[in-house]
N, C-alpha and C. Protein backbone atom coordinates (compact mmCIF):
# COMPACT_ATOMS: atom_id res chain seq x y z
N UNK A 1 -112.87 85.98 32.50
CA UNK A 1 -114.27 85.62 32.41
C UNK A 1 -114.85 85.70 33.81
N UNK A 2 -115.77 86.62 34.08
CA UNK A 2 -116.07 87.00 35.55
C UNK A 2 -117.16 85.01 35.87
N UNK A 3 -116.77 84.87 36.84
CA UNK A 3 -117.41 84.11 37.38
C UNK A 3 -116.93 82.53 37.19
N UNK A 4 -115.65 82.80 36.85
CA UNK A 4 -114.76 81.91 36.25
C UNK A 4 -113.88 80.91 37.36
N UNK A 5 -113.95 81.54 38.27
CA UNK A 5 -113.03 80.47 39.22
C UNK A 5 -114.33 80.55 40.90
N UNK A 6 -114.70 79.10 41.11
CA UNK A 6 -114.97 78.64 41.96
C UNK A 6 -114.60 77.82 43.17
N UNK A 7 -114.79 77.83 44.55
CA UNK A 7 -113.99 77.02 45.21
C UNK A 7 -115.08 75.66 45.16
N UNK A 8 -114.02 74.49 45.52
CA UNK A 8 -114.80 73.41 45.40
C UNK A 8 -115.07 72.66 47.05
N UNK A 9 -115.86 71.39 47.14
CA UNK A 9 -116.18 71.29 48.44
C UNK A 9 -115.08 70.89 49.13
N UNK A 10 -113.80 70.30 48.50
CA UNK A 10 -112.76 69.98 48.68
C UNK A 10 -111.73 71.01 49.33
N UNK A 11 -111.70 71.99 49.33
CA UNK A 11 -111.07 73.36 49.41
C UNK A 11 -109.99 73.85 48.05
N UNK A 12 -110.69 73.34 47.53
CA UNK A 12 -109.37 73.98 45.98
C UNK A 12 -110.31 74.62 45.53
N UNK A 13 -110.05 74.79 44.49
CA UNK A 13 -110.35 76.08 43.27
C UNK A 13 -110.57 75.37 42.06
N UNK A 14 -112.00 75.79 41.43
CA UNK A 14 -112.34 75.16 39.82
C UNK A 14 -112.05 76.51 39.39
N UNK A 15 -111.58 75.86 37.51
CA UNK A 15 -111.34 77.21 37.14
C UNK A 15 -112.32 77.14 35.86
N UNK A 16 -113.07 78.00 34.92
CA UNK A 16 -113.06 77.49 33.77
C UNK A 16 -112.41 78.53 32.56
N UNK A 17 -111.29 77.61 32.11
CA UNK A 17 -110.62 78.35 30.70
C UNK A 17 -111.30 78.10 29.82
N UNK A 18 -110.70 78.77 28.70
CA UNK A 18 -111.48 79.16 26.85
C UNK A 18 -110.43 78.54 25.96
N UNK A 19 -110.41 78.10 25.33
CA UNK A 19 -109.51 77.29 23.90
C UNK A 19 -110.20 78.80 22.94
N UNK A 20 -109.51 79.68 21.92
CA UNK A 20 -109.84 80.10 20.73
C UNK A 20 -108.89 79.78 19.38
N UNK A 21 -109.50 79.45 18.47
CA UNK A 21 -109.20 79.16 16.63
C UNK A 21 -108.88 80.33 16.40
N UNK A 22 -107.99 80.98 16.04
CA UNK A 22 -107.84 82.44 15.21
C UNK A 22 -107.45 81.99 13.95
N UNK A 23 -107.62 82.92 12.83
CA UNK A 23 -107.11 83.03 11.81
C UNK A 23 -106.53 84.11 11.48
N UNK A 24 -105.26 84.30 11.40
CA UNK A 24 -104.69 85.23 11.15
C UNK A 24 -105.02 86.01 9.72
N UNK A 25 -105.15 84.78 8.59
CA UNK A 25 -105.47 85.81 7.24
C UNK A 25 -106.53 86.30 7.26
N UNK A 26 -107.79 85.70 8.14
CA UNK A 26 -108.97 86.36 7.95
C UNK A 26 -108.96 87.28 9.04
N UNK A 27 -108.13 87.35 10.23
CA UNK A 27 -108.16 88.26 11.20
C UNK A 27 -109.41 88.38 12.22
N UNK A 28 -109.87 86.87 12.23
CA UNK A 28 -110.80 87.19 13.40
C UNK A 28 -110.83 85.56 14.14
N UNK A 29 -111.95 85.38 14.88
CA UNK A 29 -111.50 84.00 15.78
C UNK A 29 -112.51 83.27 15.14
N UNK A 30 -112.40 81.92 15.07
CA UNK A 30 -113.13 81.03 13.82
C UNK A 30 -114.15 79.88 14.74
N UNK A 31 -113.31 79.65 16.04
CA UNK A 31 -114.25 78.53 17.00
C UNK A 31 -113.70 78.93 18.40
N UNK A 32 -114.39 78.45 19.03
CA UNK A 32 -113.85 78.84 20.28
C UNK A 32 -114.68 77.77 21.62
N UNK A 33 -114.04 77.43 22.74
CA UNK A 33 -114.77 76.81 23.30
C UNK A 33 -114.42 76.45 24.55
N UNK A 34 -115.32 76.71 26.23
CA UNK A 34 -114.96 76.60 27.52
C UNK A 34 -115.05 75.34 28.17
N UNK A 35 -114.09 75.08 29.20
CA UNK A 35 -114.32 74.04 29.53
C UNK A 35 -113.62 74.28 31.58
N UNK A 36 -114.38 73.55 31.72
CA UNK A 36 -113.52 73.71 33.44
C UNK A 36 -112.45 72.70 33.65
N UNK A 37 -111.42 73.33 34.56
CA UNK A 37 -110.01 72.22 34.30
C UNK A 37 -110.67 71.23 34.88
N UNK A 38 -110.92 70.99 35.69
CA UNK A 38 -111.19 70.08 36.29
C UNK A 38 -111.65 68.73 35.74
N UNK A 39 -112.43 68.85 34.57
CA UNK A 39 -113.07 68.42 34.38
C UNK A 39 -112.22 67.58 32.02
N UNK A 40 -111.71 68.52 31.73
CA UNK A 40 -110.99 68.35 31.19
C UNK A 40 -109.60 69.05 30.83
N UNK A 41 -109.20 69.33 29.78
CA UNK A 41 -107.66 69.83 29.71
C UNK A 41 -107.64 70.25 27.87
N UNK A 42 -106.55 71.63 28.20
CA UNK A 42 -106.55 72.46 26.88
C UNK A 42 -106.37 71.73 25.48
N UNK A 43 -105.57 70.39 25.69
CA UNK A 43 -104.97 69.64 24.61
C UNK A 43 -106.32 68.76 23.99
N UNK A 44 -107.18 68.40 24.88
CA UNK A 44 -108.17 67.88 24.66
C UNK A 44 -108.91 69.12 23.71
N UNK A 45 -109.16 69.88 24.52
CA UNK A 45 -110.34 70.94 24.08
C UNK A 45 -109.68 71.31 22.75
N UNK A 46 -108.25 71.65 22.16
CA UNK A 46 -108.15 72.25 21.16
C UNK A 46 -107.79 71.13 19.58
N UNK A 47 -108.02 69.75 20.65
CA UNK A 47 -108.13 68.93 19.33
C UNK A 47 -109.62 68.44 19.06
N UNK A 48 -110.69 68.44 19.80
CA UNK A 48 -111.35 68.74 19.56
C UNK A 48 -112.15 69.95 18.63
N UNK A 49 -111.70 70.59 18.50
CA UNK A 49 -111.83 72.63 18.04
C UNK A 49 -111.79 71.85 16.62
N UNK A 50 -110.40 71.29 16.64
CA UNK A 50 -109.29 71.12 14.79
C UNK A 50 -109.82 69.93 14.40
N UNK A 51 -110.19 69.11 14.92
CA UNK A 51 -111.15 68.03 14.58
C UNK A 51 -112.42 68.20 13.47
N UNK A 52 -112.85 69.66 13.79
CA UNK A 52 -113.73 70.05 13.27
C UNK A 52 -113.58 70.76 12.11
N UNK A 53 -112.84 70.78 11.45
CA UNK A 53 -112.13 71.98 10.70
C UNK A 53 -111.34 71.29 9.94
N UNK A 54 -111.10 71.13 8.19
CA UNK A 54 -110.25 70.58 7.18
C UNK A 54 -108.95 71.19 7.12
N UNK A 55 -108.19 71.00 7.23
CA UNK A 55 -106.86 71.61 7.82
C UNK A 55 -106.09 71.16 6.86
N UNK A 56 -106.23 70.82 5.99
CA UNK A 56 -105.34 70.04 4.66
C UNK A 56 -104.79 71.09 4.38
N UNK A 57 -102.99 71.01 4.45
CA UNK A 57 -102.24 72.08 3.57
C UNK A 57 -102.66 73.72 4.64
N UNK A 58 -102.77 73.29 5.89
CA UNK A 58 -102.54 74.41 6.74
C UNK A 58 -101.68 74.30 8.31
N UNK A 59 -100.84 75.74 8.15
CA UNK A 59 -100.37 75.44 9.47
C UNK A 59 -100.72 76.25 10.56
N UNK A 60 -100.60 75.32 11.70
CA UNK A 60 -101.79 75.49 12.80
C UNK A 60 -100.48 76.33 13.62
N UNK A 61 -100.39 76.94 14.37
CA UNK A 61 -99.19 77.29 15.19
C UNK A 61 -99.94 77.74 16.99
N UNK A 62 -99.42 77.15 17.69
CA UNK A 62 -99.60 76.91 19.57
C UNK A 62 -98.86 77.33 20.09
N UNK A 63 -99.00 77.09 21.11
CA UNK A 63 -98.11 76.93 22.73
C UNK A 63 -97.35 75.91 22.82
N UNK A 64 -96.36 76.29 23.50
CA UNK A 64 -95.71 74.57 23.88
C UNK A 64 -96.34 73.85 24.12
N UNK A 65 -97.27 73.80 25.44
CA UNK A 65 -97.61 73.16 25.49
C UNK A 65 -98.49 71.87 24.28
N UNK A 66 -98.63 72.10 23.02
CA UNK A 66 -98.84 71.16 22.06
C UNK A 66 -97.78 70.81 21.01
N UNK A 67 -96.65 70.68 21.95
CA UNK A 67 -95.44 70.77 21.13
C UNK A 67 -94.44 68.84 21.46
N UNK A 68 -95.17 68.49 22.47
CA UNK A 68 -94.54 67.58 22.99
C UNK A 68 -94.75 66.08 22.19
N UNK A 69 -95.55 66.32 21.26
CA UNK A 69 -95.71 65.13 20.41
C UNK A 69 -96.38 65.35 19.55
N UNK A 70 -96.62 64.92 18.50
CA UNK A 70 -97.39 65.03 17.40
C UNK A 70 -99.11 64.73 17.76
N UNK A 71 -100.03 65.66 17.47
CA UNK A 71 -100.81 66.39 17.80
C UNK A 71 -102.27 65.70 17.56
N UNK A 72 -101.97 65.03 16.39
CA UNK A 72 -103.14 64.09 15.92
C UNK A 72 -102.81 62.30 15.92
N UNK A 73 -101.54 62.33 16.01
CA UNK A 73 -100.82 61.20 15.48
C UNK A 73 -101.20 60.04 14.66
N UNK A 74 -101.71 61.05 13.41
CA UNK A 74 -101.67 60.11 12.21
C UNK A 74 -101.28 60.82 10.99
N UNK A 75 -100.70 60.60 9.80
CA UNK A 75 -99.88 60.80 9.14
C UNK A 75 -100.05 62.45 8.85
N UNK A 76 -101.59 62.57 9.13
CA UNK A 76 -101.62 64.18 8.75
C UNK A 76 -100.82 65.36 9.89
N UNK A 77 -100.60 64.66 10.93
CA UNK A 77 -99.90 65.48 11.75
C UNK A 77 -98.58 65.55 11.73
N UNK A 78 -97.86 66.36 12.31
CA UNK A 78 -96.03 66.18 11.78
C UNK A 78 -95.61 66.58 12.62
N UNK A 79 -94.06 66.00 13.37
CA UNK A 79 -93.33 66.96 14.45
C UNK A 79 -93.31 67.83 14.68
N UNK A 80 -93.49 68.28 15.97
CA UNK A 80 -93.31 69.98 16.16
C UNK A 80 -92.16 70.27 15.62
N UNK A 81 -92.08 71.40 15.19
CA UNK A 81 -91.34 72.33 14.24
C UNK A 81 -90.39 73.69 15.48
N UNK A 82 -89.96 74.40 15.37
CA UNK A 82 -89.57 75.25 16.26
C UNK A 82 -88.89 76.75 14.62
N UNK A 83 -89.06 78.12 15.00
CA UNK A 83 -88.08 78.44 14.08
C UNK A 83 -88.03 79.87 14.65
């Protein structure tokens, strides 16, 4: 994303990443949404995304990184799986 990484007054670097929803059976991307790290973080942004979305009787599949605990942690969510 051109214009995507800024330095800050601090001397580091802002970045801003994208979270996207795909659906594989429908074959296209369903939500999508930017955020600067700094400011928040991917696990946030992509439960936010699924928050939005009835997910009953669907499986969602990630990155490790959303693998380290159960995702919603309430009964509708379930251990990460591996296969």
């Amino acid at each position: 994303m051109r214009g995507s990484i800024q330095p800050t007054a601090g001397g580091g670097t802002a970045f801003i990443a994208q979270v996207t929803l795909y659906s594989a059976a429908l074959g296209v991307a369903i939500s999508q949404a930017c955020y600067a790290t700094g400011e928040s973080h991917e696990r946030a942004v992509l439960r936010q995304l699924l928050g939005e979305l009835d997910l009953e009787g669907v499986l969602i599949q990630a990155d490790a990184l959303h693998t380290q605990r159960p995702f919603f942690g309430s009964s509708r969510s379930r251990e990460p799986t591996s296969s």
